[in-house]
C-alpha atoms as a PDB file:
ATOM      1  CA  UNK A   1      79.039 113.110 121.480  1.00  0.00           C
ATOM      2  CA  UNK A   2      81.367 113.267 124.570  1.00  0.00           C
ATOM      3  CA  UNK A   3      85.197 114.306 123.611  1.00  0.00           C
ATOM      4  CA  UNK A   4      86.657 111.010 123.207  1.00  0.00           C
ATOM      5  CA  UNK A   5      83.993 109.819 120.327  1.00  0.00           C
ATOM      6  CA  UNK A   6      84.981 113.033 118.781  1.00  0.00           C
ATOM      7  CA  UNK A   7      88.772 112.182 119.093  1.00  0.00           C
ATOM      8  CA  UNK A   8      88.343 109.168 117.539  1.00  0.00           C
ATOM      9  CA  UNK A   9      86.164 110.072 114.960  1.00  0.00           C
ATOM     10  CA  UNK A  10      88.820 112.951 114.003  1.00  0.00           C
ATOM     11  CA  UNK A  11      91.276 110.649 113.817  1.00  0.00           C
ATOM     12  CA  UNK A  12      89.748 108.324 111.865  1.00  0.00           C
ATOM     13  CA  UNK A  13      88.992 111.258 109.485  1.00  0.00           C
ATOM     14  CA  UNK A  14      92.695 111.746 109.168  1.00  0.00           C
ATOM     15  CA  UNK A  15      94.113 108.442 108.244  1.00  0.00           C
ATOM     16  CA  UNK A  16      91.336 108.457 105.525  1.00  0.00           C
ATOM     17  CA  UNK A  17      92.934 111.514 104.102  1.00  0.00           C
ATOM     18  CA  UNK A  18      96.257 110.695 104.609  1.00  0.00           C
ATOM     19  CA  UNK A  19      95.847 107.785 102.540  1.00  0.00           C
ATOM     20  CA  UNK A  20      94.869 109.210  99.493  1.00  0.00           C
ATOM     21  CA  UNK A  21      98.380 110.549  99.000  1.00  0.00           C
ATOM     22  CA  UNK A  22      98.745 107.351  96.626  1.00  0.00           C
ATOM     23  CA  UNK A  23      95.753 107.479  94.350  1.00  0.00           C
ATOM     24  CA  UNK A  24      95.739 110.943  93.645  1.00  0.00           C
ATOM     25  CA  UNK A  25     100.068 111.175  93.314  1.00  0.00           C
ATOM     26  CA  UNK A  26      99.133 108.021  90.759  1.00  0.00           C
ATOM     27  CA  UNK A  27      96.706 110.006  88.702  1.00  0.00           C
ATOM     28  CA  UNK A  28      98.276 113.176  88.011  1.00  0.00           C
ATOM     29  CA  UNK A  29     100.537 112.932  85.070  1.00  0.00           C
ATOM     30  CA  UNK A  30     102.925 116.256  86.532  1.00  0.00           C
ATOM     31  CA  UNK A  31     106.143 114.442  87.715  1.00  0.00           C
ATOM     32  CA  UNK A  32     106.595 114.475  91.320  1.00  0.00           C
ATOM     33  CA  UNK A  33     108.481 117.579  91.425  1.00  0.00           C
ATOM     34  CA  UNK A  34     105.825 119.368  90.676  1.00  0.00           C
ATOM     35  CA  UNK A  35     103.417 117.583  92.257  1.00  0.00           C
ATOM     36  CA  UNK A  36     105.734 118.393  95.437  1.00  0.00           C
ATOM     37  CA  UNK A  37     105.371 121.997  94.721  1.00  0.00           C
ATOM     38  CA  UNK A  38     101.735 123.128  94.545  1.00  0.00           C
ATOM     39  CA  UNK A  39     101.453 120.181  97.410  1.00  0.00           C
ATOM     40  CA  UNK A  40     102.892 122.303  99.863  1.00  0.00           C
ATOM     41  CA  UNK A  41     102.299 125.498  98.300  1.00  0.00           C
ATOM     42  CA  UNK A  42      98.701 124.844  99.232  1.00  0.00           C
ATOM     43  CA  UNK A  43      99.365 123.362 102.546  1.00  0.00           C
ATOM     44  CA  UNK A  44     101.692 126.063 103.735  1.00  0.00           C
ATOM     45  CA  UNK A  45      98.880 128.799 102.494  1.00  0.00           C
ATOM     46  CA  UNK A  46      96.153 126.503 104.811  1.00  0.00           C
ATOM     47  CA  UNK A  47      98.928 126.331 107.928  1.00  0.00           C
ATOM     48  CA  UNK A  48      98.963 130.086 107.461  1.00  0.00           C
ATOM     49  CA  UNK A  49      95.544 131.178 107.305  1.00  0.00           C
ATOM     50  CA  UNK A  50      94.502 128.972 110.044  1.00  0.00           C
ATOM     51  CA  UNK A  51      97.510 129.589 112.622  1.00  0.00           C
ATOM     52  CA  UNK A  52      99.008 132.663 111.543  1.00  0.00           C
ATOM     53  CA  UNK A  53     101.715 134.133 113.795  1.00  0.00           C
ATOM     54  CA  UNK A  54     101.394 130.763 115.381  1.00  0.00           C
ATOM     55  CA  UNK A  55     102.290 128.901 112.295  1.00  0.00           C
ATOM     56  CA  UNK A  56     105.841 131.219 111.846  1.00  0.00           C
ATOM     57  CA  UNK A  57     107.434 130.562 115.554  1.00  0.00           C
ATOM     58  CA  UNK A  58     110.526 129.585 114.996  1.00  0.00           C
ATOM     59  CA  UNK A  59     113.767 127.880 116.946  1.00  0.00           C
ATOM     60  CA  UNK A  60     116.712 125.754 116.404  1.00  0.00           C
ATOM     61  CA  UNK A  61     114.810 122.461 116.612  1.00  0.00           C
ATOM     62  CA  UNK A  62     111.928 123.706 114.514  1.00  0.00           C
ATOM     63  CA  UNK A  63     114.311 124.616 111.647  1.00  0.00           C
ATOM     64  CA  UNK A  64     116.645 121.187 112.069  1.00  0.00           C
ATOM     65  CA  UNK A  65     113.076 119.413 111.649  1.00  0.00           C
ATOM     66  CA  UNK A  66     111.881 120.969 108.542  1.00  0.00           C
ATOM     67  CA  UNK A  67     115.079 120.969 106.675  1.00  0.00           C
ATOM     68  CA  UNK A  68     116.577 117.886 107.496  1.00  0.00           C
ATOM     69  CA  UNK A  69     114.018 115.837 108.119  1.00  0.00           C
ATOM     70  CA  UNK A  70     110.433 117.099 106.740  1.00  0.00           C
ATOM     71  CA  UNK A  71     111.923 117.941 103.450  1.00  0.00           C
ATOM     72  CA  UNK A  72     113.792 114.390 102.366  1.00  0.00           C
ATOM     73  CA  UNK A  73     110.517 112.697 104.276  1.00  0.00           C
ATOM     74  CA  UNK A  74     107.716 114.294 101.423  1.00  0.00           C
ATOM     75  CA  UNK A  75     110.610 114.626  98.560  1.00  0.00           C
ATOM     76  CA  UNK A  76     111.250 110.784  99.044  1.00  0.00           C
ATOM     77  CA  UNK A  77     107.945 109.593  99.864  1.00  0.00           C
ATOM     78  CA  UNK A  78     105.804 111.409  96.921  1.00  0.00           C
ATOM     79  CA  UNK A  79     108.834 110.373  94.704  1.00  0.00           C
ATOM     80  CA  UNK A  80     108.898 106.658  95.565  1.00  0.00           C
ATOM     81  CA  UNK A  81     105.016 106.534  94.569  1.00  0.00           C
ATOM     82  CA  UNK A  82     105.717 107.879  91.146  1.00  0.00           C
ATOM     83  CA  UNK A  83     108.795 104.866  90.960  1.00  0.00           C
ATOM     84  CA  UNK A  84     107.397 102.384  92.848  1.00  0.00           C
ATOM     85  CA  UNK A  85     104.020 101.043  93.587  1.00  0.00           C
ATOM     86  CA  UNK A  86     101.801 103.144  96.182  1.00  0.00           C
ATOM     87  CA  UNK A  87     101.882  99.849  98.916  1.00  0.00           C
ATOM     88  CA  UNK A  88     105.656  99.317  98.630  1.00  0.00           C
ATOM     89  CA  UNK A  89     105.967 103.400  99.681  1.00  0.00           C
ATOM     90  CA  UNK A  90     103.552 103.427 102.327  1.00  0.00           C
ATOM     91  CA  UNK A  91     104.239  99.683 103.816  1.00  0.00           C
ATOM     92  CA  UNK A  92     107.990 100.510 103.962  1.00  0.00           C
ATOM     93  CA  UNK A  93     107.461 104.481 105.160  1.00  0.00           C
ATOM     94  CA  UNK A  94     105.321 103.119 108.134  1.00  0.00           C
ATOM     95  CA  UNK A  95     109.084 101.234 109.517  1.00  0.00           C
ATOM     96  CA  UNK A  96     109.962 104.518 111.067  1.00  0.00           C
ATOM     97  CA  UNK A  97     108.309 103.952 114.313  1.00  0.00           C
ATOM     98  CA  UNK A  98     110.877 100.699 114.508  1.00  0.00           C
ATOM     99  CA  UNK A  99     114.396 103.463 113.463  1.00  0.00           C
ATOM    100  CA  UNK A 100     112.843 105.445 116.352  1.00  0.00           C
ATOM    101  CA  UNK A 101     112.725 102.938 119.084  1.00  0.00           C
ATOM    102  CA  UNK A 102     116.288 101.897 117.853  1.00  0.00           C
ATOM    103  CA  UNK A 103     117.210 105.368 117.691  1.00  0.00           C
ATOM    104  CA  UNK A 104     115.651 107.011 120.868  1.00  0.00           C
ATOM    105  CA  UNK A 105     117.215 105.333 123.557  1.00  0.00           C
ATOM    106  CA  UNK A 106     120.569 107.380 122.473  1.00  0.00           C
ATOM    107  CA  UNK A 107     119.110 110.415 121.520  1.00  0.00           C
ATOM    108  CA  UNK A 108     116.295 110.863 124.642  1.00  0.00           C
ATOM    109  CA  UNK A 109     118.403 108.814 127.062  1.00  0.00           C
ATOM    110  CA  UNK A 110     115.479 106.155 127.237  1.00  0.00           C
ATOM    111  CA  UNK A 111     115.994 102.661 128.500  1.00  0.00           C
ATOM    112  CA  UNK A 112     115.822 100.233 125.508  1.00  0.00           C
ATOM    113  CA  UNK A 113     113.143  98.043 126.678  1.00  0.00           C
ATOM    114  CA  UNK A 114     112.893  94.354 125.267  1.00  0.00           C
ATOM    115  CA  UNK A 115     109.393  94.665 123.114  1.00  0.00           C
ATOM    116  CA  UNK A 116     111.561  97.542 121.296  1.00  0.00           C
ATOM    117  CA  UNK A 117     113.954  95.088 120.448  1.00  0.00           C
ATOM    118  CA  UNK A 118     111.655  92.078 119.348  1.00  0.00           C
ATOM    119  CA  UNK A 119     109.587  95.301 117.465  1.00  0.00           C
ATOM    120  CA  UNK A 120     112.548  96.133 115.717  1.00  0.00           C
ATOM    121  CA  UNK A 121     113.161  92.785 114.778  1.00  0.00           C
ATOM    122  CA  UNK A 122     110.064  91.874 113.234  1.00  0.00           C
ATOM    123  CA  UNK A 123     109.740  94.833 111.415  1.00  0.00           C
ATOM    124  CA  UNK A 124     113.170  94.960 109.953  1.00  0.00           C
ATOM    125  CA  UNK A 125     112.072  91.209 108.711  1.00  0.00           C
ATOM    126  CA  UNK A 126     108.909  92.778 106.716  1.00  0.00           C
ATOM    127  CA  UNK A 127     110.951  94.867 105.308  1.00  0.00           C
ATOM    128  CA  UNK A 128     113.051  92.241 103.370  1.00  0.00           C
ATOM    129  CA  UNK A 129     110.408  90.881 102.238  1.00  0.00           C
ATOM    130  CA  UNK A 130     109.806  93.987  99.938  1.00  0.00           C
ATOM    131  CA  UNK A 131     113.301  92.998  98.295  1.00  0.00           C
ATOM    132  CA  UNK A 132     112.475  89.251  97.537  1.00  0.00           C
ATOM    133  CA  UNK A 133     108.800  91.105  95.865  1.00  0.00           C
ATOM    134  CA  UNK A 134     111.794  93.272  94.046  1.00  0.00           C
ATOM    135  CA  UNK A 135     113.427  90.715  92.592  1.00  0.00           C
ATOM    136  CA  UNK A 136     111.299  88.439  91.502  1.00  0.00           C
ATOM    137  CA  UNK A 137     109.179  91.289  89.880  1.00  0.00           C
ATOM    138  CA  UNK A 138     112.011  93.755  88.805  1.00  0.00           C
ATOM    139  CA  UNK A 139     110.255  97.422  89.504  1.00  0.00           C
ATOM    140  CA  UNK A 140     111.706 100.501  90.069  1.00  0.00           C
ATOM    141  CA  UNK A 141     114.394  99.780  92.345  1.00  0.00           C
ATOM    142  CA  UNK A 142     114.755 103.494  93.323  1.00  0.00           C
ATOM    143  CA  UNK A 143     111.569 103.552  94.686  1.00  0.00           C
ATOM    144  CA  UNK A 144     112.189 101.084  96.996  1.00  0.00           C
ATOM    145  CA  UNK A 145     115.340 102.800  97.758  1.00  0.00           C
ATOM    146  CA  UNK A 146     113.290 106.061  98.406  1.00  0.00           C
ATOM    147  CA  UNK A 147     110.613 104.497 100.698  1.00  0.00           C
ATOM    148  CA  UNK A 148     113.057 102.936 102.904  1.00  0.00           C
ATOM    149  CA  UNK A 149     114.981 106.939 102.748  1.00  0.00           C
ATOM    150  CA  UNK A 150     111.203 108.097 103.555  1.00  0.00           C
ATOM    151  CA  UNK A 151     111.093 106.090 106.560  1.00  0.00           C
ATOM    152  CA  UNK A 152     114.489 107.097 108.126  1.00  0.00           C
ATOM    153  CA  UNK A 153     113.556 110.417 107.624  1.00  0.00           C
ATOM    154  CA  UNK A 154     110.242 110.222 109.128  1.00  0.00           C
ATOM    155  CA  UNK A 155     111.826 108.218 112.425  1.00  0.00           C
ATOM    156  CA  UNK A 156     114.333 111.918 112.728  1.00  0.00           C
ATOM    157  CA  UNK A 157     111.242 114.274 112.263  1.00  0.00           C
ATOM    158  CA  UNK A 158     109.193 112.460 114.826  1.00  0.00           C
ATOM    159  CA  UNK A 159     112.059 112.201 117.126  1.00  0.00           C
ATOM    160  CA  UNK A 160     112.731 116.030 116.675  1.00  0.00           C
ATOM    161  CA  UNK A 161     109.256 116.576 116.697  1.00  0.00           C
ATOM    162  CA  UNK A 162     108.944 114.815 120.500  1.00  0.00           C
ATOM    163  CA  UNK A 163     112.383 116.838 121.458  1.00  0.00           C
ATOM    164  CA  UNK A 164     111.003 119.766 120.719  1.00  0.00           C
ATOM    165  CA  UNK A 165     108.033 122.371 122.608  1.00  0.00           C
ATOM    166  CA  UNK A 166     104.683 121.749 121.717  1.00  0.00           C
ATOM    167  CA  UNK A 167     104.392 125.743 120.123  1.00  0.00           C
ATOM    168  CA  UNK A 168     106.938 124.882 117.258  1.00  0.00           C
ATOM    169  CA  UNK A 169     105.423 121.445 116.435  1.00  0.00           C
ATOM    170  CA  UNK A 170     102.926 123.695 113.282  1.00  0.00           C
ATOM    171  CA  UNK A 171     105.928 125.796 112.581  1.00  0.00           C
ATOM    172  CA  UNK A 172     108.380 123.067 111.546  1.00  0.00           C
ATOM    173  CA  UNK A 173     105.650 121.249 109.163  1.00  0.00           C
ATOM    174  CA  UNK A 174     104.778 124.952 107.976  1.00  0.00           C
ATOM    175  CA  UNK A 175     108.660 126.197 107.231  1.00  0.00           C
ATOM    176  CA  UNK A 176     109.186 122.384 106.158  1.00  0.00           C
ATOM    177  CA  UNK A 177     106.685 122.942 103.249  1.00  0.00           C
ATOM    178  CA  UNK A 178     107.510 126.284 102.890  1.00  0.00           C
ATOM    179  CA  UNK A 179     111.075 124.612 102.178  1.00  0.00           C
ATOM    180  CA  UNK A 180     109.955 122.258  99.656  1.00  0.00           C
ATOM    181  CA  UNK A 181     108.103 125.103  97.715  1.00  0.00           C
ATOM    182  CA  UNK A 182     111.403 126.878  97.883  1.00  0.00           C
ATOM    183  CA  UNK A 183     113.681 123.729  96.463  1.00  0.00           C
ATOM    184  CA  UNK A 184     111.156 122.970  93.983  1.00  0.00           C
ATOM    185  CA  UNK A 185     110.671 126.139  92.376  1.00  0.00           C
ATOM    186  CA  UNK A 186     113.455 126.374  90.128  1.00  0.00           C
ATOM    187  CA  UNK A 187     112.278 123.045  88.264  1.00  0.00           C
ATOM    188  CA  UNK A 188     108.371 123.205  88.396  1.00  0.00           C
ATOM    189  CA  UNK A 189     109.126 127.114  86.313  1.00  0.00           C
ATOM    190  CA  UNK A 190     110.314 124.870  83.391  1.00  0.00           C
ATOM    191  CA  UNK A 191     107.715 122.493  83.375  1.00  0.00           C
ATOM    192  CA  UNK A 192     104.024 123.155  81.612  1.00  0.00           C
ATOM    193  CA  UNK A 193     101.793 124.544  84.280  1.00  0.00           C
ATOM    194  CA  UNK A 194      98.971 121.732  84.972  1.00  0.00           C
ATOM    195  CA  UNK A 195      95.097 122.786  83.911  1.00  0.00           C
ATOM    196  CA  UNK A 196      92.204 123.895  86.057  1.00  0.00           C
ATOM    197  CA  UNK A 197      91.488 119.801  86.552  1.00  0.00           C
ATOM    198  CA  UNK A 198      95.004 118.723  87.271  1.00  0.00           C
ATOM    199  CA  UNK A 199      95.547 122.009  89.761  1.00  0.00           C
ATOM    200  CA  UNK A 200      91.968 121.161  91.717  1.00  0.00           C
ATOM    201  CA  UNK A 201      93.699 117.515  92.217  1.00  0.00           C
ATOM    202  CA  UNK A 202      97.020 119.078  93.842  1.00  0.00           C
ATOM    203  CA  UNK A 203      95.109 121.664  95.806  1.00  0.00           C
ATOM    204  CA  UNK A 204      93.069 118.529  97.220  1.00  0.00           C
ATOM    205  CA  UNK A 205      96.396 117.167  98.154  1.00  0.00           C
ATOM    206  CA  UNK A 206      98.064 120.080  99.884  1.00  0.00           C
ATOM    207  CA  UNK A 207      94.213 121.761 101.852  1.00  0.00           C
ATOM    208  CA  UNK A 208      92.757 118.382 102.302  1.00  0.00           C
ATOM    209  CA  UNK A 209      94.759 115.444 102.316  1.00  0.00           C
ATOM    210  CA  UNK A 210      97.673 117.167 104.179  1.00  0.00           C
ATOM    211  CA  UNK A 211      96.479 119.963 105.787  1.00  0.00           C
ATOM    212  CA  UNK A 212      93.234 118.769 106.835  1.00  0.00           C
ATOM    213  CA  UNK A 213      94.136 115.428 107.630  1.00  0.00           C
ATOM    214  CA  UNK A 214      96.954 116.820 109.958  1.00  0.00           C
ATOM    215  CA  UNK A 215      94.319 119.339 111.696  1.00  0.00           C
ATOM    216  CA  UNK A 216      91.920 116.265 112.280  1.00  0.00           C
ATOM    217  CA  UNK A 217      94.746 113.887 113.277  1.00  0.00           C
ATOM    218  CA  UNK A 218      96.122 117.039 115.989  1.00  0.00           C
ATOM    219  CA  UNK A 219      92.709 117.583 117.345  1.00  0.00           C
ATOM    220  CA  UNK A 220      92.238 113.590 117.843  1.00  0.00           C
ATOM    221  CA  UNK A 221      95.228 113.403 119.628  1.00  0.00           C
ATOM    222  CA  UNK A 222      94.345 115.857 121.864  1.00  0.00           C
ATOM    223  CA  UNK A 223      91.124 114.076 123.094  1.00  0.00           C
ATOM    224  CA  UNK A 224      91.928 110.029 123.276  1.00  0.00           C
ATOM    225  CA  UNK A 225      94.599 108.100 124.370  1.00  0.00           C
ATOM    226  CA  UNK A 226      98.124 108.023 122.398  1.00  0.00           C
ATOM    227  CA  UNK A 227      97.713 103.786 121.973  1.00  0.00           C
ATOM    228  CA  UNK A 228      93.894 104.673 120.086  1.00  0.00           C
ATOM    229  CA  UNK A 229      95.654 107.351 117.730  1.00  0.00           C
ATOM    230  CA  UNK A 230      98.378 104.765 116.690  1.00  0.00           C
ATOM    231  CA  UNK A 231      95.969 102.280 116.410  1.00  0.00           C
ATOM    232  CA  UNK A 232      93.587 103.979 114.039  1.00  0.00           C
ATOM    233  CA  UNK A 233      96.350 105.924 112.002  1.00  0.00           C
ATOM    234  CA  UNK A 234      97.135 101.723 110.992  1.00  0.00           C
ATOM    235  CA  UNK A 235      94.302 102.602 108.790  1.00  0.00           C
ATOM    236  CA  UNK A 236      95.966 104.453 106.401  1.00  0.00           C
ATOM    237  CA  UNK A 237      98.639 102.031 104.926  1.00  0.00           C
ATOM    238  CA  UNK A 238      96.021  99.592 104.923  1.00  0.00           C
ATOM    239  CA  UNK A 239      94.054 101.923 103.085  1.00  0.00           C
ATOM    240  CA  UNK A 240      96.344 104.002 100.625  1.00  0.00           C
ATOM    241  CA  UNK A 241      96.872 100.763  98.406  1.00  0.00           C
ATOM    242  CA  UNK A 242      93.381  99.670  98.655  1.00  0.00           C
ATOM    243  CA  UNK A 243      92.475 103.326  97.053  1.00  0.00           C
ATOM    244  CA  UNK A 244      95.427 102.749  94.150  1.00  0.00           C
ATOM    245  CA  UNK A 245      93.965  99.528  93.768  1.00  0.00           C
ATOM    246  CA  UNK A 246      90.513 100.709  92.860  1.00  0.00           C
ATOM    247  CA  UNK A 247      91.116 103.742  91.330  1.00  0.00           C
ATOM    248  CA  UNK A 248      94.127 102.902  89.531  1.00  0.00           C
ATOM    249  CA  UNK A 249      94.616  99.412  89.102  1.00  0.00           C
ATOM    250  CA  UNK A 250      97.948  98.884  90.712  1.00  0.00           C
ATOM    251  CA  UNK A 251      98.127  95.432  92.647  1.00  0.00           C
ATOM    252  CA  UNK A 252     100.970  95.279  95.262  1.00  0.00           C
ATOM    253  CA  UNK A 253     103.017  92.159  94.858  1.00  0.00           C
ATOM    254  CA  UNK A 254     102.597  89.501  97.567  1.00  0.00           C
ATOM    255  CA  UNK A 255     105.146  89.479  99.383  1.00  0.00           C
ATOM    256  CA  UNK A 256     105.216  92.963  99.637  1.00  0.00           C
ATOM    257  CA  UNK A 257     101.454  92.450 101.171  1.00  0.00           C
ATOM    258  CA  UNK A 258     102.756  90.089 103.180  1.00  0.00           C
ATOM    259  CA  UNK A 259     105.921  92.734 104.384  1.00  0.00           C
ATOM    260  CA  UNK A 260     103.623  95.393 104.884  1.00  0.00           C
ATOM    261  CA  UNK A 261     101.249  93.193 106.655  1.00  0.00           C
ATOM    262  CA  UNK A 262     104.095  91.972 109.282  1.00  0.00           C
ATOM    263  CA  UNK A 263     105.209  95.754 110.162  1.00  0.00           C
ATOM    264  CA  UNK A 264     101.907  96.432 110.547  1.00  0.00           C
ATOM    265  CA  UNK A 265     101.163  93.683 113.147  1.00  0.00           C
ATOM    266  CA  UNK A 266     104.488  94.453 114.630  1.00  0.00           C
ATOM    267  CA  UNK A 267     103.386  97.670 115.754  1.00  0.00           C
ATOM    268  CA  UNK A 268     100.082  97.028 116.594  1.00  0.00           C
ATOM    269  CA  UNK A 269     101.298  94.014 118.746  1.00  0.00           C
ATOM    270  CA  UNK A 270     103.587  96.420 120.877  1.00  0.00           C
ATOM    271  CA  UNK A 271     101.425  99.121 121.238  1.00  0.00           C
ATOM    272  CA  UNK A 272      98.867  96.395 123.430  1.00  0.00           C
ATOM    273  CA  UNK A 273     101.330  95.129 124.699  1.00  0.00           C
ATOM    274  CA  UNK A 274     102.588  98.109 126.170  1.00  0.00           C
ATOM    275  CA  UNK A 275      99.213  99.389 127.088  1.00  0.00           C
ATOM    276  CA  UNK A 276      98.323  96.190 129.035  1.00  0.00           C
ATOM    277  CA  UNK A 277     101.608  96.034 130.420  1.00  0.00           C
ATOM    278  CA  UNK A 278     100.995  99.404 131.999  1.00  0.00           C
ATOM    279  CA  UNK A 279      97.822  98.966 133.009  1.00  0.00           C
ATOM    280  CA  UNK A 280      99.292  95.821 135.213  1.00  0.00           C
ATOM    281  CA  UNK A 281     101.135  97.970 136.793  1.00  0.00           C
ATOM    282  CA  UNK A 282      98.918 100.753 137.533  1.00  0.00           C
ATOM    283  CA  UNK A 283      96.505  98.173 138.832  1.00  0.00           C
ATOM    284  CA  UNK A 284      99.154  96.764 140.927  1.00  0.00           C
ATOM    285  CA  UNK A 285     100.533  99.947 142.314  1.00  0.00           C
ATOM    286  CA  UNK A 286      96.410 100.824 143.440  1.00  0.00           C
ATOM    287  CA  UNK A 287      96.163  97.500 145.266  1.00  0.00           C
ATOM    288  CA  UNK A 288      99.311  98.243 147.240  1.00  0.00           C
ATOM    289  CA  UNK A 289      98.167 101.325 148.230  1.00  0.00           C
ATOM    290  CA  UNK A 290      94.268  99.513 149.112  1.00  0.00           C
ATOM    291  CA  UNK A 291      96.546  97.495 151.570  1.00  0.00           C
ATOM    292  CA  UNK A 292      98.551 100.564 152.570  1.00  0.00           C
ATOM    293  CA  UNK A 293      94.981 102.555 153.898  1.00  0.00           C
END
């Protein structure tokens, strides 16, 4: 296989183990606290035998990233699918990318380009949708509450994350679980201590479905084009529920489907856009220069 089949392959690897945050987070009976714990715990042990020194550079930006940002982002998310169902934390997480195109024109001093806006739009308009699903079918509403917390706080970690060097982008996800183990701590000691079964399931989630995932989704990116990587990490909203679904027997409402399904299409619709748009131009810029010669 030539490097880019590999990328994709890896990637495609990753959103399929990102997305069984859900099913497994629905399983366990621990509460999310503790489930946050050994999470980490296990992924911050992985990040560390597989990076060492590398994984404990530190600077300014590495630190705002795991504490401001990395911490409420897996606090809020893995409490949202304990409260809410697994597609309404997921559908409503995967917003960020629209608080970062509203956001990064400000913070990066990027032009804010009209797709952005239209992008933002749309995606704002899915996410209503999740409210009308609310109140005709009364949940939890602090899960909703959560997921939409979850997705502001992943738009400021992936904004810090692009800010900062490429040699702190491990550290900050391994100080930011490192963090979480740290916060945690103090209410996971009162709790019972989960059985051999119950700890396999958490140290799935914190070697495999984070760690792992986020080693196969690095190495992708490193070997196909940034539109292919957000294309195929679509896969794991789609996905996440799909698993709950089976496994647990949690049905997402439908207009939360249908919210989910707009963001979703929103993204994917800019992303082409923006990759034929530049390809225009490229094209464009080699015929003038055919003319030029």
């Amino acid at each position: 296989m030539d490097s880019r089949t590999k990328g994709i392959i890896a990637t495609v690897f990753a959103a399929v183990f990102f997305s069984t945050a859900g099913l497994v987070i629905k399983i366990l009976p621990q509460s999310a606290y503790s489930i946050l714990f050994f999470r980490s715990l296990f992924c911050f042990l992985l990040f560390l035998m597989i990076f060492r020194k590398k994984a404990l550079k530190i600077n300014k930006l590495s630190l705002i990233g795991a504490g401001l940002f990395y911490v409420p982002l897996v606090i809020c998310f893995v409490l949202a699918t304990k409260l809410t169902t697994a597609a309404n934390a997921i559908f409503l997480q995967y917003a960020a990318p629209a608080f970062v195109l509203l956001l990064e024109p400000k913070l990066l001093n990027i032009k804010l380009k009209g797709i952005n806006i239209f992008t933002v739009v749309v995606c704002l308009a899915g996410m209503t949708l999740f409210f009308i699903d609310q109140l005709e079918k009364p949940d939890n509403w602090w899960g909703i509450i959560l997921a939409v917390a979850s997705a502001f706080a992943l738009a400021g970690f992936l904004i810090v994350q692009k800010m900062n060097h490429s040699d702190y982008l491990i550290p900050t996800i391994t100080y930011g679980n490192l963090f979480v183990v740290l916060i945690m701590f103090p209410i996971v000691i009162q709790e019972t201590p989960p059985n051999y079964l119950q700890l396999s399931y958490m140290a799935f989630l914190g070697f495999v479905q984070l760690g792992v995932g986020y080693l196969f989704f690095t190495y992708g990116q490193k070997h196909i084009s940034a539109i292919e990587s957000a294309l195929i990490a679509m896969l794991e909203p789609i996905l996440n529920p799909m698993w709950v679904m089976i496994g647990y027997g949690e049905k997402p409402g439908g207009w939360a489907i249908l919210g989910g399904l707009i963001i979703i299409l929103a993204l994917i619709f800019r992303m082409i856009f923006l990759s034929v748009t530049t390809k225009k131009v490229k094209d464009l810029a080699t015929s003038e220069d055919e003319l030029l010669t």
